[in-house]
Protein backbone atom coordinates (compact mmCIF):
# COMPACT_ATOMS: atom_id res chain seq x y z
CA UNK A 1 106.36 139.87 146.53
CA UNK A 2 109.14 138.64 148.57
CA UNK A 3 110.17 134.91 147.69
CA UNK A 4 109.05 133.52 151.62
CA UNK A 5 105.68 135.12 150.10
CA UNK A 6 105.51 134.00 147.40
CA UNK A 7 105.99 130.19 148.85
CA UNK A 8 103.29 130.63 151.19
CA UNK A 9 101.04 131.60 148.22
CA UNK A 10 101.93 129.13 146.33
CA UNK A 11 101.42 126.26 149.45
CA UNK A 12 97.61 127.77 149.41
CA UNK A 13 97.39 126.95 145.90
CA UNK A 14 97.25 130.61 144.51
CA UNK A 15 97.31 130.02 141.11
CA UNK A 16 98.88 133.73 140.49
CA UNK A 17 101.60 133.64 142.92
CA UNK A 18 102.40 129.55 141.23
CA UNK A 19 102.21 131.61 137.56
CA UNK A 20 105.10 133.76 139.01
CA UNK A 21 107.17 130.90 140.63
CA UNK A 22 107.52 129.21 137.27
CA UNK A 23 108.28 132.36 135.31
CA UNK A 24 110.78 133.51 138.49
CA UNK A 25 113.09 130.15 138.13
CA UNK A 26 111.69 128.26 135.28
CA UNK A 27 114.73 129.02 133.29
CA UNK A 28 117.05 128.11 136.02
CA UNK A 29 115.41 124.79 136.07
CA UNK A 30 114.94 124.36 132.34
CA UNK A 31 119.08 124.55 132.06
CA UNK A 32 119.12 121.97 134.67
CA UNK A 33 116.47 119.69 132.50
CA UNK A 34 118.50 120.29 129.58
CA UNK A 35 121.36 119.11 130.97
CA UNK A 36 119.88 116.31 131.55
CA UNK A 37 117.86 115.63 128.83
CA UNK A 38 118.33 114.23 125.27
CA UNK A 39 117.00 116.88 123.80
CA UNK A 40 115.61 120.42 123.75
CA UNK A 41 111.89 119.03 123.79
CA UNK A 42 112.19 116.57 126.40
CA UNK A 43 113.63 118.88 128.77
CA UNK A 44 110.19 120.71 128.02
CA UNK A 45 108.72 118.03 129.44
CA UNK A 46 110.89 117.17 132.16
CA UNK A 47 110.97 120.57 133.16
CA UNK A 48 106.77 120.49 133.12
CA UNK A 49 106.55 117.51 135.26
CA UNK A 50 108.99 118.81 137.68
CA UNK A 51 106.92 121.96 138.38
CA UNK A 52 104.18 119.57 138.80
CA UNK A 53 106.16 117.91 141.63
CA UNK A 54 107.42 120.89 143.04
CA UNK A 55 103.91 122.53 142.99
CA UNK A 56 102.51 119.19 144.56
CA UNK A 57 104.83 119.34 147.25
CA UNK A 58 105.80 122.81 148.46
CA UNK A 59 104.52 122.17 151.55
CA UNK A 60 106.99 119.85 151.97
CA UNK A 61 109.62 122.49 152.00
CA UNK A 62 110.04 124.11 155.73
CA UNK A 63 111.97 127.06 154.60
CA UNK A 64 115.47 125.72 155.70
CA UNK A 65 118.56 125.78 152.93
CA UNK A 66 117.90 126.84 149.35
CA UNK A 67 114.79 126.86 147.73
CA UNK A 68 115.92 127.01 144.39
CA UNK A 69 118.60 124.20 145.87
CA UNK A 70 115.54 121.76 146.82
CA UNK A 71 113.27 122.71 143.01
CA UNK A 72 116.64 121.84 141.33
CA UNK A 73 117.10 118.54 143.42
CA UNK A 74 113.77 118.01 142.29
CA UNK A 75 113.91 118.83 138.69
CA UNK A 76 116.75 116.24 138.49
CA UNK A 77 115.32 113.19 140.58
CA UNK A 78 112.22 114.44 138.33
CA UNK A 79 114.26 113.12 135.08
CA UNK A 80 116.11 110.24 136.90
CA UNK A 81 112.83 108.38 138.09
CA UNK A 82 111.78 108.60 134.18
CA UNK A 83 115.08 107.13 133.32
CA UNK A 84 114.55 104.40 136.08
CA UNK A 85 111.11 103.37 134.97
CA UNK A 86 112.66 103.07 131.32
CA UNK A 87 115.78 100.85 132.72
CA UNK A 88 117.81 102.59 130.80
CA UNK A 89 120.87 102.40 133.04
CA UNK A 90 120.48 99.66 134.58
CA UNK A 91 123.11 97.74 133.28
CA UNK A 92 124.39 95.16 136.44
CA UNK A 93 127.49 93.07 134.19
CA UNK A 94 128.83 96.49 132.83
CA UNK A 95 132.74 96.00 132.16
CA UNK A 96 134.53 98.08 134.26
CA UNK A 97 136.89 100.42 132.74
CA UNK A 98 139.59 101.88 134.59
CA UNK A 99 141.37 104.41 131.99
CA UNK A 100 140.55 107.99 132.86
CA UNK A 101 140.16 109.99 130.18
CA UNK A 102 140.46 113.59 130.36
CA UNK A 103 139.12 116.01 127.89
CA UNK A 104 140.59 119.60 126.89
CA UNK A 105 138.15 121.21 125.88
CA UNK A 106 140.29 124.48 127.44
CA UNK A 107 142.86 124.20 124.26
CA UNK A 108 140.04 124.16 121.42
CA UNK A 109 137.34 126.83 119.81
CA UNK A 110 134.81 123.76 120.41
CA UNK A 111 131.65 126.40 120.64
CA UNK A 112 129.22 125.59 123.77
CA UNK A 113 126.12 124.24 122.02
CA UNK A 114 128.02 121.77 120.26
CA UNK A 115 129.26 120.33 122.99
CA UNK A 116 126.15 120.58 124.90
CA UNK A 117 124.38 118.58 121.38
CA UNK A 118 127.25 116.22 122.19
CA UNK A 119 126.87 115.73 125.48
CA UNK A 120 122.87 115.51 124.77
CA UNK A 121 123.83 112.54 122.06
CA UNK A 122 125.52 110.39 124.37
CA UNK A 123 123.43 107.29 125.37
CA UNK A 124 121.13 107.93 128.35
CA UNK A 125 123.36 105.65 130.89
CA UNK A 126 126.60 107.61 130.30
CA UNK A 127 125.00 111.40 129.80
CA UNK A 128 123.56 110.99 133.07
CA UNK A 129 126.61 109.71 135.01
CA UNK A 130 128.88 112.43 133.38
CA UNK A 131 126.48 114.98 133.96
CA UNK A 132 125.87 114.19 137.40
CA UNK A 133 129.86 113.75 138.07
CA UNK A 134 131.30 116.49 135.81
CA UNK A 135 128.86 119.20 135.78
CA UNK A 136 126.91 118.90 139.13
CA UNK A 137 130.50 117.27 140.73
CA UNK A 138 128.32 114.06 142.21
CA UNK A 139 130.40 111.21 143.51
CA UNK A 140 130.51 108.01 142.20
CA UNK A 141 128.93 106.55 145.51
CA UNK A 142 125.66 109.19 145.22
CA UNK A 143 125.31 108.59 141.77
CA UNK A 144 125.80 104.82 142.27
CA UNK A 145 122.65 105.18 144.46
CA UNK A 146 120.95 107.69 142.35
CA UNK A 147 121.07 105.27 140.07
CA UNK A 148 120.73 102.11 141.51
CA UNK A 149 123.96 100.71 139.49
CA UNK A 150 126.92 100.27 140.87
CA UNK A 151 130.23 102.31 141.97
CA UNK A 152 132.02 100.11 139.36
CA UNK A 153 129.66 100.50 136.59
CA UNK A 154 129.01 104.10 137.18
CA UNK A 155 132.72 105.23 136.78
CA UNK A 156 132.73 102.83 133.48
CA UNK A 157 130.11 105.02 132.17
CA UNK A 158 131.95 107.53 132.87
CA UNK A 159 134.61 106.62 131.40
CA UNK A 160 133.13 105.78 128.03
CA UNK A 161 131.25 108.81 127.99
CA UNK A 162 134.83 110.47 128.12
CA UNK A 163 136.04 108.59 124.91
CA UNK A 164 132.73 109.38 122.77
CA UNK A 165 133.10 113.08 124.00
CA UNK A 166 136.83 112.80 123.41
CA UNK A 167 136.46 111.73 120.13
CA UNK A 168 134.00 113.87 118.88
CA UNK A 169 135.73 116.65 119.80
CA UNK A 170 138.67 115.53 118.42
CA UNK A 171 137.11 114.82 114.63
CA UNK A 172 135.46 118.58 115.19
CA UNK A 173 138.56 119.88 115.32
CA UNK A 174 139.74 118.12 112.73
CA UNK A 175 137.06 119.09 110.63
CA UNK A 176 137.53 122.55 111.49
CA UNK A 177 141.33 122.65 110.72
CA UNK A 178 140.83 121.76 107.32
CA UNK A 179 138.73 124.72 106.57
């Protein structure tokens, strides 16, 4: 079944071809939870109640640009509404902080999960600004609105989040020099 099939299927609620949606990009989606998430298990969850969304509105989709483009927008404004109900960013007399801090991760052996359990650590305000500016390359401005903080505060967060990833990897390697 082609994937334009498949999308008409699933828009007349065939509960087969919606079965073979999730299994065709649930994993796709599930890294883009996790990258998100705080954990392992909540990106189980985020990544259920973003196929809910995107099953609940697939009609909405008129077949123009990327499909798995538009589930992953979804999948991510899916976790950022949870994270505005909770007000967990929504910090309006954040300091700003203008030191950029760049990380090298290039010139360690710092091993991907641990910096993905580092990243995941990070309180929910700052992981979400750095991943949406580092990994998915957002600017400040969209995330600002994404968010519903600030340019100011959201390159702040940044910015901390850079010194607690900074520093962790610097007492890993540390650690790991020792040995």
């Amino acid at each position: 079944m082609t994937l334009e099939e498949l999308i008409l299927n699933c828009k007349k609620n065939d509960l087969k071809a919606q079965e073979e949606l999730y299994k065709k990009f649930s994993g796709i989606l599930f890294s883009v939870c996790l990258k998100y998430s705080r954990n392992y298990h909540e990106a189980e969850d985020n990544l259920q109640d973003a196929f809910i969304t995107i099953l609940k509105s697939i009609e909405q989709f008129k077949g123009k640009g990327s499909f798995e483009g538009w589930m992953k927008r979804i999948a991510v404004n899916t976790v950022l509404q949870k994270y505005r109900k909770q007000r967990v960013y929504n910090l309006s007399n954040e300091e700003q902080i203008e030191e950029e801090v760049e990380i090298e991760v290039e010139e360690t052996n710092v091993p991907l999960d641990y910096l993905l359990k580092i990243v995941q650590e990070l309180p929910d305000r700052y992981r979400l600004v750095f991943t949406m500016y580092v990994l998915d390359g957002c600017p400040h401005k969209e995330i600002s609105e994404e968010m519903e903080i600030s340019v100011g505060t959201s390159k702040s967060n940044l910015a901390r989040a850079r010194k607690i990833l900074q520093t962790k990897i610097e007492n890993y390697n540390r650690e790991n020099d020792l040995r």
